[in-house]
N, C-alpha and C. Protein backbone atom coordinates (compact mmCIF):
# COMPACT_ATOMS: atom_id res chain seq x y z
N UNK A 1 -20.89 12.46 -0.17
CA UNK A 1 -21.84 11.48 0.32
C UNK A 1 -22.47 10.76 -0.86
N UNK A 2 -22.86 9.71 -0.53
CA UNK A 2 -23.84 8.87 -1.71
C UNK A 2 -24.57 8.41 -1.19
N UNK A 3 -25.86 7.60 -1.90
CA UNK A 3 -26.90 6.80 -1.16
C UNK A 3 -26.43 5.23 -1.91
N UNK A 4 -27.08 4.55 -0.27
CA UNK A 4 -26.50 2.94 -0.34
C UNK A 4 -27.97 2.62 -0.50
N UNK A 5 -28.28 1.61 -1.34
CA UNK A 5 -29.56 1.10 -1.37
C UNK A 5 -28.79 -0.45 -1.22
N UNK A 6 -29.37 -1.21 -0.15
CA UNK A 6 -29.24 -2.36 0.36
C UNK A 6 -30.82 -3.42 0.80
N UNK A 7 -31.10 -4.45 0.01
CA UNK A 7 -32.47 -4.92 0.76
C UNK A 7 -33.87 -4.04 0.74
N UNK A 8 -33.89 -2.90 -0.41
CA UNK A 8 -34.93 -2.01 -0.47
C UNK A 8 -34.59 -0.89 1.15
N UNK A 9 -33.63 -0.46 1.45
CA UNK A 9 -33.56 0.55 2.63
C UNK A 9 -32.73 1.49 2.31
N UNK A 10 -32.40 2.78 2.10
CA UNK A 10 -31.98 3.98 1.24
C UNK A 10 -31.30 4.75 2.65
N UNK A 11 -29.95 4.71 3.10
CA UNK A 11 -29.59 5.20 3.47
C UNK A 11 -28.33 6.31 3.25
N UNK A 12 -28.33 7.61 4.04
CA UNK A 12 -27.15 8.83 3.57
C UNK A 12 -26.11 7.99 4.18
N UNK A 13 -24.70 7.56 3.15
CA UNK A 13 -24.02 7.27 3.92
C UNK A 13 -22.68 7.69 3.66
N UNK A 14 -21.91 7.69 4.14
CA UNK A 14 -20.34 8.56 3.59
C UNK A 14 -19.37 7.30 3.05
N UNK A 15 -18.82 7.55 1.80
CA UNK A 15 -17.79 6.64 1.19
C UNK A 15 -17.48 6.41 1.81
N UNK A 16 -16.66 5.03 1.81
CA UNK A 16 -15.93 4.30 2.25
C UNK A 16 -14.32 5.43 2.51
N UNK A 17 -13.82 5.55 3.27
CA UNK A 17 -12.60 6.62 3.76
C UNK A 17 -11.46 5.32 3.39
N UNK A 18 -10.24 6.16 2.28
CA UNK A 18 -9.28 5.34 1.40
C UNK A 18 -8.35 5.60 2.61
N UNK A 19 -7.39 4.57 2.68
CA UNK A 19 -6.17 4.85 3.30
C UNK A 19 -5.66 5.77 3.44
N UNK A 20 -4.34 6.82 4.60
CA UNK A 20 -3.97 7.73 4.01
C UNK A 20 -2.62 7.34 4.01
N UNK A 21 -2.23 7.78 3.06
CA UNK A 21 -0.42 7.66 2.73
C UNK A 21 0.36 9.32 3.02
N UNK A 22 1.57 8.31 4.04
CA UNK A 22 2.22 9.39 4.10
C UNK A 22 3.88 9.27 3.41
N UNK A 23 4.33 10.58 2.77
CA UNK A 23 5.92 10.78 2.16
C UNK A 23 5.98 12.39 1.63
N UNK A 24 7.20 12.10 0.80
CA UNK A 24 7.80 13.59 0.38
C UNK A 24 7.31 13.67 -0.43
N UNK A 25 6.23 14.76 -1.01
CA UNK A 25 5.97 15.41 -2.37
C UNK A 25 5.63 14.02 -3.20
N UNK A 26 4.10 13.99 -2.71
CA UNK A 26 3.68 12.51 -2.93
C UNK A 26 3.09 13.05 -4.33
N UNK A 27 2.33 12.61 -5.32
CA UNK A 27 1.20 12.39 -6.07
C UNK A 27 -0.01 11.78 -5.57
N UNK A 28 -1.07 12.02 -6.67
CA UNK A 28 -2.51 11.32 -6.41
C UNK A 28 -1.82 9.75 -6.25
N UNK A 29 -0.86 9.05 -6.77
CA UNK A 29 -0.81 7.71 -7.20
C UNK A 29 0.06 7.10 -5.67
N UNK A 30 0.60 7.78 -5.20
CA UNK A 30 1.45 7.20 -4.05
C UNK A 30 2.76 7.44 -4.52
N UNK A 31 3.18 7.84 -5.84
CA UNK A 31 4.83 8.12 -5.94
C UNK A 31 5.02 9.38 -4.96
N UNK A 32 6.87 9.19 -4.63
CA UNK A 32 7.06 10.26 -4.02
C UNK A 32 8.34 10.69 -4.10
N UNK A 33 9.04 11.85 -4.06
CA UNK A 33 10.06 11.76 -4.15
C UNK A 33 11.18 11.23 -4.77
N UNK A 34 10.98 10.39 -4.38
CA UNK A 34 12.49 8.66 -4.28
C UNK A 34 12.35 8.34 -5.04
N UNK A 35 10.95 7.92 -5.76
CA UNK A 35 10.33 6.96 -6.20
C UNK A 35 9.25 7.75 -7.98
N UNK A 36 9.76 8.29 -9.06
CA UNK A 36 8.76 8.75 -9.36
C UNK A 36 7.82 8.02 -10.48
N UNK A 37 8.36 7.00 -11.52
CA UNK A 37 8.33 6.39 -12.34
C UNK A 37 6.92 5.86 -12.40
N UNK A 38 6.51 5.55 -13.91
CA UNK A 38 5.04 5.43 -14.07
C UNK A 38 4.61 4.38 -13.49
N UNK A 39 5.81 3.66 -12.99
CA UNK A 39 5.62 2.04 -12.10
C UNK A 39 5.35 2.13 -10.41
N UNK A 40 5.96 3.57 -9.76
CA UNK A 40 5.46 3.13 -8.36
C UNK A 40 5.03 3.92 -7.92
N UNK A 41 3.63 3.22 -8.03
CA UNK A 41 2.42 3.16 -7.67
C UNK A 41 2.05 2.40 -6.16
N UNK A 42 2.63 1.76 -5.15
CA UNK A 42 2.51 1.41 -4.18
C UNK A 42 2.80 1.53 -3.18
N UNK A 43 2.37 1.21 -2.16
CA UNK A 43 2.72 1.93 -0.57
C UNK A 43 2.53 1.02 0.36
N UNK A 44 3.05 1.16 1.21
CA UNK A 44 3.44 -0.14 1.77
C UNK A 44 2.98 0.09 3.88
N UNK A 45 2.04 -0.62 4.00
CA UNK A 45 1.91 -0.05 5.68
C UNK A 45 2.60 -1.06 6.39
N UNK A 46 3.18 0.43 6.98
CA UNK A 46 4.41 -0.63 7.91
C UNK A 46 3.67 -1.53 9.11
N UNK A 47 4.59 -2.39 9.71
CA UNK A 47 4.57 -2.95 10.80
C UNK A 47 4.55 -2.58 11.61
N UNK A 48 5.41 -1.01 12.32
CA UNK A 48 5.96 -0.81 12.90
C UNK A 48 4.88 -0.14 13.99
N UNK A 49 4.46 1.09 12.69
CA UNK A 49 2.98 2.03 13.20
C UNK A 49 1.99 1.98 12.56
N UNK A 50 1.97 0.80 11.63
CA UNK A 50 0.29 0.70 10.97
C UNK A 50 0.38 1.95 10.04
N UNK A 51 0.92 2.39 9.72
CA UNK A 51 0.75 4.00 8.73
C UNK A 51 0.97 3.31 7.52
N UNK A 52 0.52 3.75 5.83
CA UNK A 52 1.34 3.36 4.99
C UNK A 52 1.85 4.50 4.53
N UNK A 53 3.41 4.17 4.31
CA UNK A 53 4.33 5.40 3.13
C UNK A 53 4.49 4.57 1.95
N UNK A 54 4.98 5.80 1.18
CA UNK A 54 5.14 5.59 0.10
C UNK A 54 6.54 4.48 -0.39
N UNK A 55 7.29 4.79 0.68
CA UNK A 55 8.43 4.06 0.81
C UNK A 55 9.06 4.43 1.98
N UNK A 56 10.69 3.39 1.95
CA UNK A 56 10.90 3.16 3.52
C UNK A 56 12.04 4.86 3.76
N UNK A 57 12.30 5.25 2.49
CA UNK A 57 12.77 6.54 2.86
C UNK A 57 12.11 7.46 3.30
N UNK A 58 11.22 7.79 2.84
CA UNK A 58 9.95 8.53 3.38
C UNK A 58 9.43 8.25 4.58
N UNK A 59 9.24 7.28 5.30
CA UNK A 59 9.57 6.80 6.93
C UNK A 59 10.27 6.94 7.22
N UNK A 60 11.73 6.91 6.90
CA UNK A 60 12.82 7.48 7.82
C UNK A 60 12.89 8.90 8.27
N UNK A 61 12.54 10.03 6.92
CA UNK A 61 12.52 10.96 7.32
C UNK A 61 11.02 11.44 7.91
N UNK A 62 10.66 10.42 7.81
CA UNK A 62 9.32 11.72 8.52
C UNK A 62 8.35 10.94 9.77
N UNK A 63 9.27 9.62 10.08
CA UNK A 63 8.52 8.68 11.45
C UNK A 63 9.58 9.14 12.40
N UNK A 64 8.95 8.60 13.63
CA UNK A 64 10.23 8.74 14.95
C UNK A 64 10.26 7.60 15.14
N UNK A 65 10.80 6.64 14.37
CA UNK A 65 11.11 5.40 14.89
C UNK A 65 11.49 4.57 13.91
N UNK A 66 12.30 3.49 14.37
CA UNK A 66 12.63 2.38 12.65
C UNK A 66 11.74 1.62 12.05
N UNK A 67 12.33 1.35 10.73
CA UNK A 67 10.69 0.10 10.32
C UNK A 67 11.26 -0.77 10.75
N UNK A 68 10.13 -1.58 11.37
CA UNK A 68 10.20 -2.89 11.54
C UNK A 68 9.15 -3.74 10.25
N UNK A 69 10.33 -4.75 9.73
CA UNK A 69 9.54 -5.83 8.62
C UNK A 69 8.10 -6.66 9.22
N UNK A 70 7.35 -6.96 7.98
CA UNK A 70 6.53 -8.00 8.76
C UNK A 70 6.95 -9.30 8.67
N UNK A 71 6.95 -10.18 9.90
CA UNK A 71 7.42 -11.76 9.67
C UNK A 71 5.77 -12.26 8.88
N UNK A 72 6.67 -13.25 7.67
CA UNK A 72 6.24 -13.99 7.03
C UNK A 72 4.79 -14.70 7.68
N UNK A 73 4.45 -15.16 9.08
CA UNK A 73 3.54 -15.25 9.64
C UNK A 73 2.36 -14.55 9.82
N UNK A 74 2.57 -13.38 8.71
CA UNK A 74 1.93 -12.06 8.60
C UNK A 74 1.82 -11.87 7.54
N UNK A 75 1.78 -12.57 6.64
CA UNK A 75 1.67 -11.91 5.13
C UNK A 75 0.26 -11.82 4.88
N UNK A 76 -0.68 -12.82 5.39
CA UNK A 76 -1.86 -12.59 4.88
C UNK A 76 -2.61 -11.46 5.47
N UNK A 77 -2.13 -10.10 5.93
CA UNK A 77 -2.36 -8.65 6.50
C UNK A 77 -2.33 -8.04 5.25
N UNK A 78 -3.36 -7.62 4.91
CA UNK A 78 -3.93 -6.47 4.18
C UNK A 78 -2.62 -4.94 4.31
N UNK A 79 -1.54 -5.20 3.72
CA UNK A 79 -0.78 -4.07 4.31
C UNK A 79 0.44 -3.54 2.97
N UNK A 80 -0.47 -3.18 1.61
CA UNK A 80 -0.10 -3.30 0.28
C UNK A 80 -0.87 -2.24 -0.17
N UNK A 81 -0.72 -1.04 -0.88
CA UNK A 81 -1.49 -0.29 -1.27
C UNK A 81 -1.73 -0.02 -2.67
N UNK A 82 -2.43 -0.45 -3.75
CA UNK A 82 -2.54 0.04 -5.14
C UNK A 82 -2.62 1.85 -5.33
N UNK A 83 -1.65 2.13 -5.71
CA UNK A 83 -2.03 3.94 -6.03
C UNK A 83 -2.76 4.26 -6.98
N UNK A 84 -2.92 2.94 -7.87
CA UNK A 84 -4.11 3.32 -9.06
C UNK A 84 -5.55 3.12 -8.48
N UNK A 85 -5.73 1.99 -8.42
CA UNK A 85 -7.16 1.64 -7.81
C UNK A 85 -7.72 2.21 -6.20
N UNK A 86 -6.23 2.26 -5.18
CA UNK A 86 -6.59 2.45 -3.91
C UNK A 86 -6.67 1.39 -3.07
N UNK A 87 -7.07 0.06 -3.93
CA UNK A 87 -7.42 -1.17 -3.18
C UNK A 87 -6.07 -1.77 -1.97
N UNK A 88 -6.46 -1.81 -0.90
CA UNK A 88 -5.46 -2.78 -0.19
C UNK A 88 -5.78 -4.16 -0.66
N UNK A 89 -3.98 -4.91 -0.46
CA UNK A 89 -4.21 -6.12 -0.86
C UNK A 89 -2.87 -6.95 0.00
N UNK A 90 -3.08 -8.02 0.25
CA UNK A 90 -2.29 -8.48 1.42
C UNK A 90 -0.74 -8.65 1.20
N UNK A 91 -0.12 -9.00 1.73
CA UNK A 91 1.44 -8.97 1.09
C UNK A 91 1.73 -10.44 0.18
N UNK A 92 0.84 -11.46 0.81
CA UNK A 92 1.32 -12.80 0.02
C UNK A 92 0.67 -12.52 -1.23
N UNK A 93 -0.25 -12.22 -1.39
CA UNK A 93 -1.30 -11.77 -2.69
C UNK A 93 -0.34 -10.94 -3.67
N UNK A 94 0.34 -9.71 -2.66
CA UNK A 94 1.46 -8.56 -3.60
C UNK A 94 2.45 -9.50 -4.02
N UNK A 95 3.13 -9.81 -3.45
CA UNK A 95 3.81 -10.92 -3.73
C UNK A 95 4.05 -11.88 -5.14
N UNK A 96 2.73 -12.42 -5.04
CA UNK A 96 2.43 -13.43 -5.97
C UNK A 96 1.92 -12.72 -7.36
N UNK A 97 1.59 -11.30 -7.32
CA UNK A 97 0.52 -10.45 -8.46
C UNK A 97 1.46 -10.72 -10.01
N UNK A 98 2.68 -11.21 -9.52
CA UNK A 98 3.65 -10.61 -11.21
C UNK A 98 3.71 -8.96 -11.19
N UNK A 99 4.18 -8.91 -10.50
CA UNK A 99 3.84 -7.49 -10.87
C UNK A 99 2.76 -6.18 -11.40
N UNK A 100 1.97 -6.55 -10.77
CA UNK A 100 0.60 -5.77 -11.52
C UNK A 100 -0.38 -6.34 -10.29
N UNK A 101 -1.10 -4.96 -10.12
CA UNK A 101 -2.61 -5.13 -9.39
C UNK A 101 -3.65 -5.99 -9.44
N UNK A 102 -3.79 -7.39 -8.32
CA UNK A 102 -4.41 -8.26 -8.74
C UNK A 102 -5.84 -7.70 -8.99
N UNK A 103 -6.07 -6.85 -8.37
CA UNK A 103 -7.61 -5.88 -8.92
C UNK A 103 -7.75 -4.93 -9.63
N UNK A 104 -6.52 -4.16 -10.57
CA UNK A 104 -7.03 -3.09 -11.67
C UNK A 104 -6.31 -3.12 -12.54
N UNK A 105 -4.95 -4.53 -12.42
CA UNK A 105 -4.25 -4.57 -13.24
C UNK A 105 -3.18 -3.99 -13.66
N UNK A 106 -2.96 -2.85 -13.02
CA UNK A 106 -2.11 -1.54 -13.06
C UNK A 106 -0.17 -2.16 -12.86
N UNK A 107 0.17 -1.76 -13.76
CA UNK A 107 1.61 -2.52 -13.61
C UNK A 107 2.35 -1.55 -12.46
N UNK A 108 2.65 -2.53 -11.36
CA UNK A 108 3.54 -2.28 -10.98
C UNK A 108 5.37 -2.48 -11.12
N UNK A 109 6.34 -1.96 -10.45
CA UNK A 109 7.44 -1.68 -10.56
C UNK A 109 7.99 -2.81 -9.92
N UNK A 110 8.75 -3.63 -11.10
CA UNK A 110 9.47 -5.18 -10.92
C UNK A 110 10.66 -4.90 -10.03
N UNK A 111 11.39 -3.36 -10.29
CA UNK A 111 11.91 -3.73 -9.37
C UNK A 111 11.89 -3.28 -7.53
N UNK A 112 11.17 -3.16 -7.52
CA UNK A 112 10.73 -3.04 -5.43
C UNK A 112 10.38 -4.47 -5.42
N UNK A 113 10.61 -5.81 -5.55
CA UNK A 113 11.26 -7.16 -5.55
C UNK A 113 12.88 -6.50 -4.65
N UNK A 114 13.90 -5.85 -5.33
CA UNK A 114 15.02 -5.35 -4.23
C UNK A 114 14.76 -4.93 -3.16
N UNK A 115 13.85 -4.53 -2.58
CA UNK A 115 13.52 -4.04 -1.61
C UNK A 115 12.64 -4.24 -0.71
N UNK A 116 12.13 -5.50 -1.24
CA UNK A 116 11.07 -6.47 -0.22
C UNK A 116 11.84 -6.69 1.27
N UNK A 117 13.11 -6.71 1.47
CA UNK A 117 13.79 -7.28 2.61
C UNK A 117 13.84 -5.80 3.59
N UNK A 118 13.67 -4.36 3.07
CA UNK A 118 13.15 -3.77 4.24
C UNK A 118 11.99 -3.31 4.93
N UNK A 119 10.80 -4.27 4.18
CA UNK A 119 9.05 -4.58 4.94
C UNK A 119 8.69 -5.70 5.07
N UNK A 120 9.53 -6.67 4.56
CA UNK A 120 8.97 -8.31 4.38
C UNK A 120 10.30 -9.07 5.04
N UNK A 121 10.18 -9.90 6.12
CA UNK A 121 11.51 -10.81 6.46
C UNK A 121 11.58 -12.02 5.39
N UNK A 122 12.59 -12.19 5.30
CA UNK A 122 12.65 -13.12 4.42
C UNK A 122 12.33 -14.84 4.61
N UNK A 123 11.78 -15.17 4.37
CA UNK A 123 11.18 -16.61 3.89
C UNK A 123 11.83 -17.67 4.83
N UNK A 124 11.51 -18.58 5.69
CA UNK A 124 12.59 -19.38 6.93
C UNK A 124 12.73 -20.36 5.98
């Protein structure tokens, strides 16, 4: 717990509750399994069930159901996970970062660009 002081009023209030990520033999950072490298760091919430994994292997084995991508009409959904910072950040935003956390800077892994086409439809 911490105290929020807002406007001179001091209330008990409970952190903000971080996303939870699910996969195989994850880390604090969101790597898992598949994935271990000092670069991935991200997690990705599906379309399908709103959950984020760590990746789309890690949904296969451990959802009852397929991913479904998000259409492009959807990118500006908060559905991108930093494993360094924690911060969600939208997919057009992930997208556009260069590779790295537009909020902690944290480099991410250039190449999950290959693999945008099984959470992101591709571009009309």
């Amino acid at each position: 717990m911490h105290i929020n002081s807002t406007v001179g009023i001091s209330c008990l209030c409970m952190p903000p509750s971080l996303p939870e990520v699910h996969g195989i033999d994850l880390d604090a950072q969101t790597r898992c399994a598949h994935y271990r490298t000092a670069l991935d760091i991200v997690a990705i919430k599906m379309k399908c069930c709103g959950v984020y994994y760590a990746c789309k292997e890690c949904h296969e084995a451990l959802a009852d159901h397929p991913i479904e991508v998000w259409p492009q009409s959807e990118w500006t959904e908060k559905a991108v996970l930093c494993g360094a910072c924690r911060s969600e950040i939208s997919i057009e935003r992930y997208m556009a970062s260069g590779h790295k956390c537009p909020v902690c800077a944290a480099a991410f892994n250039p190449g999950c660009r290959n693999h945008y086409e099984f959470y992101f439809a591709r571009p009309a």
